[in-house]
C-alpha atoms as a PDB file:
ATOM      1  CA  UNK A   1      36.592  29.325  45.985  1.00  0.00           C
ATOM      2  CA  UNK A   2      34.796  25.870  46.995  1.00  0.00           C
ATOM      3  CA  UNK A   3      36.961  22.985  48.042  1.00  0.00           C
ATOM      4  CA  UNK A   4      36.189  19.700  45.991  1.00  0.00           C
ATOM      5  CA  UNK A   5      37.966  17.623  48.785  1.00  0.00           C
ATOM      6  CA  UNK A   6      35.864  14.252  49.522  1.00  0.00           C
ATOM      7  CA  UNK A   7      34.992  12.579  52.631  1.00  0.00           C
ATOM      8  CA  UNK A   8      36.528   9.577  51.149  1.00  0.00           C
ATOM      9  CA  UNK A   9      40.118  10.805  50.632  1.00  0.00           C
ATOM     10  CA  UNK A  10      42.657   9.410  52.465  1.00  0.00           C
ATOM     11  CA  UNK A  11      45.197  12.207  52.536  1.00  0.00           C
ATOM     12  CA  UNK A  12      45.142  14.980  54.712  1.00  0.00           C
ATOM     13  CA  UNK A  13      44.683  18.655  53.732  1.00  0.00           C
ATOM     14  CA  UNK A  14      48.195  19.792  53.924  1.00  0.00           C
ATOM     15  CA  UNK A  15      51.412  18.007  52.701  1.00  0.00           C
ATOM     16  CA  UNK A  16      54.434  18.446  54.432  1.00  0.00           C
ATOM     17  CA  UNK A  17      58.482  17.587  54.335  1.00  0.00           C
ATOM     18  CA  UNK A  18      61.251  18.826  55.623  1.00  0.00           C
ATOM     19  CA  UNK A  19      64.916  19.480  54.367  1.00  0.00           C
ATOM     20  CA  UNK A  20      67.591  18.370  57.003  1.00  0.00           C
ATOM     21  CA  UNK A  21      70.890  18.703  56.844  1.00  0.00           C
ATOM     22  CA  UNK A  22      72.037  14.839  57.173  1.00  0.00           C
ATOM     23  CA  UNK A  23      74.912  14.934  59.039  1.00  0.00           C
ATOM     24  CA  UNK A  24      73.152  16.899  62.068  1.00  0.00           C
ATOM     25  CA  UNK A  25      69.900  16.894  61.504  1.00  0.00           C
ATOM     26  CA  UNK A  26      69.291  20.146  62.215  1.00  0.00           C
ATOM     27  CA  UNK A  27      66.000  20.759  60.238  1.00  0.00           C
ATOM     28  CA  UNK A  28      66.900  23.636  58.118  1.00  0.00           C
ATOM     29  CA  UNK A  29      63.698  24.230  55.892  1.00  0.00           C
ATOM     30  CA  UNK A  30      59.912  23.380  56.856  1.00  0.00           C
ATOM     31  CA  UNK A  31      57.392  23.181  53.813  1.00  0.00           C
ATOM     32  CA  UNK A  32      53.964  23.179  53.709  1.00  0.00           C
ATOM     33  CA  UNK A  33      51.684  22.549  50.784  1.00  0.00           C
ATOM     34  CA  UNK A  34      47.501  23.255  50.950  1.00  0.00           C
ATOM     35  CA  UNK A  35      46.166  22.264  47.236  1.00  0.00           C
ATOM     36  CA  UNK A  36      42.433  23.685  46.689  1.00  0.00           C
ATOM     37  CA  UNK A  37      41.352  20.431  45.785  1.00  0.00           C
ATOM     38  CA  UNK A  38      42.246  16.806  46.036  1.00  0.00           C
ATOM     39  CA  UNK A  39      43.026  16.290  42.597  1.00  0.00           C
ATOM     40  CA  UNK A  40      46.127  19.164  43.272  1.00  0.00           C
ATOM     41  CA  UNK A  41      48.513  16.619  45.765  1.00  0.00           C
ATOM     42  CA  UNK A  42      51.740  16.807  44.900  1.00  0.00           C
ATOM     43  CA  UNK A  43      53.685  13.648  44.319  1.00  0.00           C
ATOM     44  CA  UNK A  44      56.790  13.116  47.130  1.00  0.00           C
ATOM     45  CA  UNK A  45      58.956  13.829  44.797  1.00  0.00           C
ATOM     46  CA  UNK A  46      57.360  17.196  43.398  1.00  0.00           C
ATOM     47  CA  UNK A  47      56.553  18.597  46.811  1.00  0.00           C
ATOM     48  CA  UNK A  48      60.343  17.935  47.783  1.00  0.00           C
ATOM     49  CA  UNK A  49      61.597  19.703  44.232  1.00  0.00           C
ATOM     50  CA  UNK A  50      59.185  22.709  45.453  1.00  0.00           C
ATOM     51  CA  UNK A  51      60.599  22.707  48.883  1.00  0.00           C
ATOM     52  CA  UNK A  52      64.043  22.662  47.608  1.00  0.00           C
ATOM     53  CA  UNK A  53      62.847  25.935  45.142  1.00  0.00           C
ATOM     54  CA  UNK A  54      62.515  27.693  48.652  1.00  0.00           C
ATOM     55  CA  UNK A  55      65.934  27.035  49.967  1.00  0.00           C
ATOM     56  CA  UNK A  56      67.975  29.761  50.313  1.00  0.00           C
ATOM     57  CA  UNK A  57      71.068  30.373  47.541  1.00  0.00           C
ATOM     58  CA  UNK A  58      73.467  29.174  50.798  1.00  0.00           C
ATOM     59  CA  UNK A  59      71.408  25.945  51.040  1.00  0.00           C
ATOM     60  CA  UNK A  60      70.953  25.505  47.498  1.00  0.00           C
ATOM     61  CA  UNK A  61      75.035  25.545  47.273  1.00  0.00           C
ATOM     62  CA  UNK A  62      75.006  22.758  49.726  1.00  0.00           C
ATOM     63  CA  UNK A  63      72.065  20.271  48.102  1.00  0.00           C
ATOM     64  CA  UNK A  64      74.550  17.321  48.758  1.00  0.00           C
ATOM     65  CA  UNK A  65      74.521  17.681  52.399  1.00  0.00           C
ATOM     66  CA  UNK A  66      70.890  17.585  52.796  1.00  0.00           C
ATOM     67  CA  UNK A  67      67.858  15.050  52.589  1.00  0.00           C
ATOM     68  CA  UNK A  68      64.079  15.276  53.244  1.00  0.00           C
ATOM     69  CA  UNK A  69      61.902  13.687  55.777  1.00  0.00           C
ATOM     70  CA  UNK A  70      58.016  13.464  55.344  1.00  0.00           C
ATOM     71  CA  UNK A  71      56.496  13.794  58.808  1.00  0.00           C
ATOM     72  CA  UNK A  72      53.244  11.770  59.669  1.00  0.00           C
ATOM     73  CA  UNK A  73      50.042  12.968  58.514  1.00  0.00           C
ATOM     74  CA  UNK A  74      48.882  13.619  61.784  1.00  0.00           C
ATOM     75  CA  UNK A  75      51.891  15.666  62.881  1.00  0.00           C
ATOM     76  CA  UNK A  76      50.951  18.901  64.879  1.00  0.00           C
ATOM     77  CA  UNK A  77      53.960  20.788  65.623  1.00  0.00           C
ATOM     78  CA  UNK A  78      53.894  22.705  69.028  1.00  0.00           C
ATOM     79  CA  UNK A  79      55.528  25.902  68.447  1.00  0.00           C
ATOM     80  CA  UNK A  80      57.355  25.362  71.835  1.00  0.00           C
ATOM     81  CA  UNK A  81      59.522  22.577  70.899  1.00  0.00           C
ATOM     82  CA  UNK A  82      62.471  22.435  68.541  1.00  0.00           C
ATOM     83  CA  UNK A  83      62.343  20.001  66.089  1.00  0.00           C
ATOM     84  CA  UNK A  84      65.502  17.891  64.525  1.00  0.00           C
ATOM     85  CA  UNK A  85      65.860  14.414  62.812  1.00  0.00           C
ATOM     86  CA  UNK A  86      67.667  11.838  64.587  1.00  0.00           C
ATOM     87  CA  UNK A  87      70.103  10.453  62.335  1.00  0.00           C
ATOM     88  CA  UNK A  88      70.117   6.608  63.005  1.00  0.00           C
ATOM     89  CA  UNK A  89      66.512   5.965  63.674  1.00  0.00           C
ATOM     90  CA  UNK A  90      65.516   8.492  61.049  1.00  0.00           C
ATOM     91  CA  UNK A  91      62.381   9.815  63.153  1.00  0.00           C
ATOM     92  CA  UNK A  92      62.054  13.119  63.995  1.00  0.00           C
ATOM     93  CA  UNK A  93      62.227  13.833  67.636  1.00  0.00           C
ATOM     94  CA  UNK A  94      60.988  16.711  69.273  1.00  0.00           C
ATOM     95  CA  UNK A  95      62.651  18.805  72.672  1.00  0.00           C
ATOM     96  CA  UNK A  96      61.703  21.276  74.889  1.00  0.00           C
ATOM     97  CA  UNK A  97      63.046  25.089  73.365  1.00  0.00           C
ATOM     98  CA  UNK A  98      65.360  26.480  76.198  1.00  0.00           C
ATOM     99  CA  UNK A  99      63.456  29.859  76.949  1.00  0.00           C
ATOM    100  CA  UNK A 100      65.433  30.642  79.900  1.00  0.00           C
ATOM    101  CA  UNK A 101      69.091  30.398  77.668  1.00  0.00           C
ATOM    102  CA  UNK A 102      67.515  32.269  74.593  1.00  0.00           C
ATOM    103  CA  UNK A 103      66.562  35.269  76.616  1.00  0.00           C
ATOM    104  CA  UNK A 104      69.971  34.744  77.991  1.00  0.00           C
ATOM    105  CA  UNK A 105      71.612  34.737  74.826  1.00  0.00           C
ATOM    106  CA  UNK A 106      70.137  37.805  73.254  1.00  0.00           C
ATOM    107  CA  UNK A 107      70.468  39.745  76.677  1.00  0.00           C
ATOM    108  CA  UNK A 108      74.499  39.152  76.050  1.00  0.00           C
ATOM    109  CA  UNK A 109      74.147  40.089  72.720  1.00  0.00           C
ATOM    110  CA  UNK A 110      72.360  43.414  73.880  1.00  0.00           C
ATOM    111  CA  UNK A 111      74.996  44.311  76.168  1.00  0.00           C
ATOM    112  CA  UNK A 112      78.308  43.489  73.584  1.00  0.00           C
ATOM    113  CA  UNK A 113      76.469  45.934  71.408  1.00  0.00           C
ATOM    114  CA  UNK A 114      76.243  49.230  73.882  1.00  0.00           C
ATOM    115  CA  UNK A 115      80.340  48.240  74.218  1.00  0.00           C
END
């Protein structure tokens, strides 16, 4: 299938948001959008509906303590770093993931299960 995107279109190939639960802003659901063709973007307010379509049925029970956040454009994300939405500003902010205390974590968990 042939794209029918322009050179002249201002939005980017992909559409993203994100569903955060507001009162941590731990980012709980990441969605990602590609339309075929320019004419498929989603409005904001569709591509959050479809995002919130994804949740899972435990999320879905808690709709009222979550929000969405629409990253920049030209927002890579670096699978090394954790991602969460800082609650006054409202921008996301982005930290180091703690290699070092995961492997830690699950070598604890290894050992309470041969007990």
């Amino acid at each position: 299938m042939e794209s029918t995107f322009k050179e002249s279109d201002e939005q980017t190939l992909s559409q993203w948001c994100m569903i955060y639960d507001k009162r941590t802003g731990e980012i709980i659901h990441t969605h990602q959008f590609l339309p075929l063709s320019s004419d498929d973007y989603y409005s904001k307010e569709d591509l959050e509906k479809k995002a919130i379509e994804f949740l899972s049925p435990e999320n879905k029970k808690n709709l009222e303590f979550l929000n969405v956040f629409h990253p920049p454009k030209d927002l890579h994300f670096d699978p090394s770093m954790n991602y969460k939405i800082n609650l006054e500003s409202k921008f996301l902010i982005a930290e180091p993931i703690d290699f070092a205390g995961l492997r830690k974590k699950v070598t604890e968990k290894e050992d309470l299960s041969r007990k």
